[in-house]
Protein backbone atom coordinates (compact mmCIF):
# COMPACT_ATOMS: atom_id res chain seq x y z
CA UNK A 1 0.00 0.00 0.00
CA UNK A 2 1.42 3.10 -0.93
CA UNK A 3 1.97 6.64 1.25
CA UNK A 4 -0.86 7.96 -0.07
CA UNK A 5 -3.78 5.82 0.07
CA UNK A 6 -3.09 5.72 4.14
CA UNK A 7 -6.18 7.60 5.91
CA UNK A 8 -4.60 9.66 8.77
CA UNK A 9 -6.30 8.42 12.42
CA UNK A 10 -7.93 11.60 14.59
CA UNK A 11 -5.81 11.96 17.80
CA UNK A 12 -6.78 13.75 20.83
CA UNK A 13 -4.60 14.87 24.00
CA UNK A 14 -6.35 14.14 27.36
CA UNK A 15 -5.54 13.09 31.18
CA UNK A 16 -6.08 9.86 32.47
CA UNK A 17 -8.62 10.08 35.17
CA UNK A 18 -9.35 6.01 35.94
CA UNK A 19 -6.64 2.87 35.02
CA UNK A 20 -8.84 0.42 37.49
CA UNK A 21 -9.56 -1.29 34.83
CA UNK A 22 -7.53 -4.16 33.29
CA UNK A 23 -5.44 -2.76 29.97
CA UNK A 24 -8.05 0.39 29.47
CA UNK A 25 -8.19 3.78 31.00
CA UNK A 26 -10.42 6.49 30.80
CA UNK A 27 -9.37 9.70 29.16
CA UNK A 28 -10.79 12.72 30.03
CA UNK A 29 -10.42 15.50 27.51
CA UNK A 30 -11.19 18.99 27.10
CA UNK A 31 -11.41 21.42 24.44
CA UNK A 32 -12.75 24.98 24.52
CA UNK A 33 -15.42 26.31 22.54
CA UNK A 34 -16.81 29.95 21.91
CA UNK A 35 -20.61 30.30 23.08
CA UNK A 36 -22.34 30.93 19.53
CA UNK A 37 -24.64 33.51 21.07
CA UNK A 38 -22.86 35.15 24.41
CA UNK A 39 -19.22 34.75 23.02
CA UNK A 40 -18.02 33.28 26.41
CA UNK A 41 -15.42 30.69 25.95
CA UNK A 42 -16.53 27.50 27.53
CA UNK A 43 -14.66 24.31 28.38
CA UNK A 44 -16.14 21.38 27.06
CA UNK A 45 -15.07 17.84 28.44
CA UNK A 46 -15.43 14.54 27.22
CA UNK A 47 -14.50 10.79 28.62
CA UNK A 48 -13.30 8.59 26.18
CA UNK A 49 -11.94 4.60 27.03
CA UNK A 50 -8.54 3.64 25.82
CA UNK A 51 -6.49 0.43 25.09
CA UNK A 52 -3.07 0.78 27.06
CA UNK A 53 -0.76 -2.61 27.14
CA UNK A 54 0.81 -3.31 30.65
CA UNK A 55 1.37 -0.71 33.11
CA UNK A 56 3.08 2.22 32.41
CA UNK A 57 0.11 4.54 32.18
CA UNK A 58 -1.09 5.36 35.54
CA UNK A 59 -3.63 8.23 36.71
CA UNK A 60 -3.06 11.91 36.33
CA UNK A 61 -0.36 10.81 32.98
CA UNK A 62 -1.28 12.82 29.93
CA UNK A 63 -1.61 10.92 26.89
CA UNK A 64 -2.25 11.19 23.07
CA UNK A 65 -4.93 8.97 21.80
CA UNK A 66 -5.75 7.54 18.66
CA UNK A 67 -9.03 6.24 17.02
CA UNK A 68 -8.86 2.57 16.18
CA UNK A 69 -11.28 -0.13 15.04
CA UNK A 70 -13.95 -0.97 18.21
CA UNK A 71 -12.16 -3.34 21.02
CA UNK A 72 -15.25 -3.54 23.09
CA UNK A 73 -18.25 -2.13 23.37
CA UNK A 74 -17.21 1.43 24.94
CA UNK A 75 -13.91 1.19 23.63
CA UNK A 76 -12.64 2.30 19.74
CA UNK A 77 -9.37 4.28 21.10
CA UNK A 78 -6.03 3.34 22.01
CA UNK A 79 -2.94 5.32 23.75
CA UNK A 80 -0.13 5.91 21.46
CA UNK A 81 2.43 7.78 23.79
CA UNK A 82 2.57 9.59 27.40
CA UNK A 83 3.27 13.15 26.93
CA UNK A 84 3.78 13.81 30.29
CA UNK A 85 3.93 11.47 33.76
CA UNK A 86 1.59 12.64 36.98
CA UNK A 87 3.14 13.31 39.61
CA UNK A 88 2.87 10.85 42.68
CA UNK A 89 0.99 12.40 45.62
């Protein structure tokens, strides 16, 4: 298959707010939007399940995402790196 007939996955940037579960954690991401009428910039969250193998994501790790075929029923993304480690409290 050649370079260009490759579709380019959608990637999102979130923190990891649950790894209880076995090889998924929950992503919470937000992204800021301008009110159409008021013009007040709002934050806008969303929760999103992710495929991680082993352990080296933990909670409060930012992560990059990517969109992937479905795994389960809630789940259709998986982490592709940790941008940046939480720190230990």
């Amino acid at each position: 298959m050649n370079q260009a007939t490759v579709k380019e996955r959608r990637t999102l940037t979130g923190r990891i707010v649950s790894d209880k579960m076995q090889k998924t954690v929950t992503v919470l991401v937000e992204r800021r939007v301008k009110h159409a009428v008021i013009g007040k910039i709002l934050t806008r969250t969303q929760k999103y399940h992710a495929h991680v193998e082993g352990d080296e994501a933990k909670t409060g790790d930012v992560v990059m995402i990517e969109e992937c075929a479905p795994i389960s029923k809630t789940k259709a993304w998986r982490v592709i790196q940790i941008l940046e480690k939480g720190r230990a409290i």
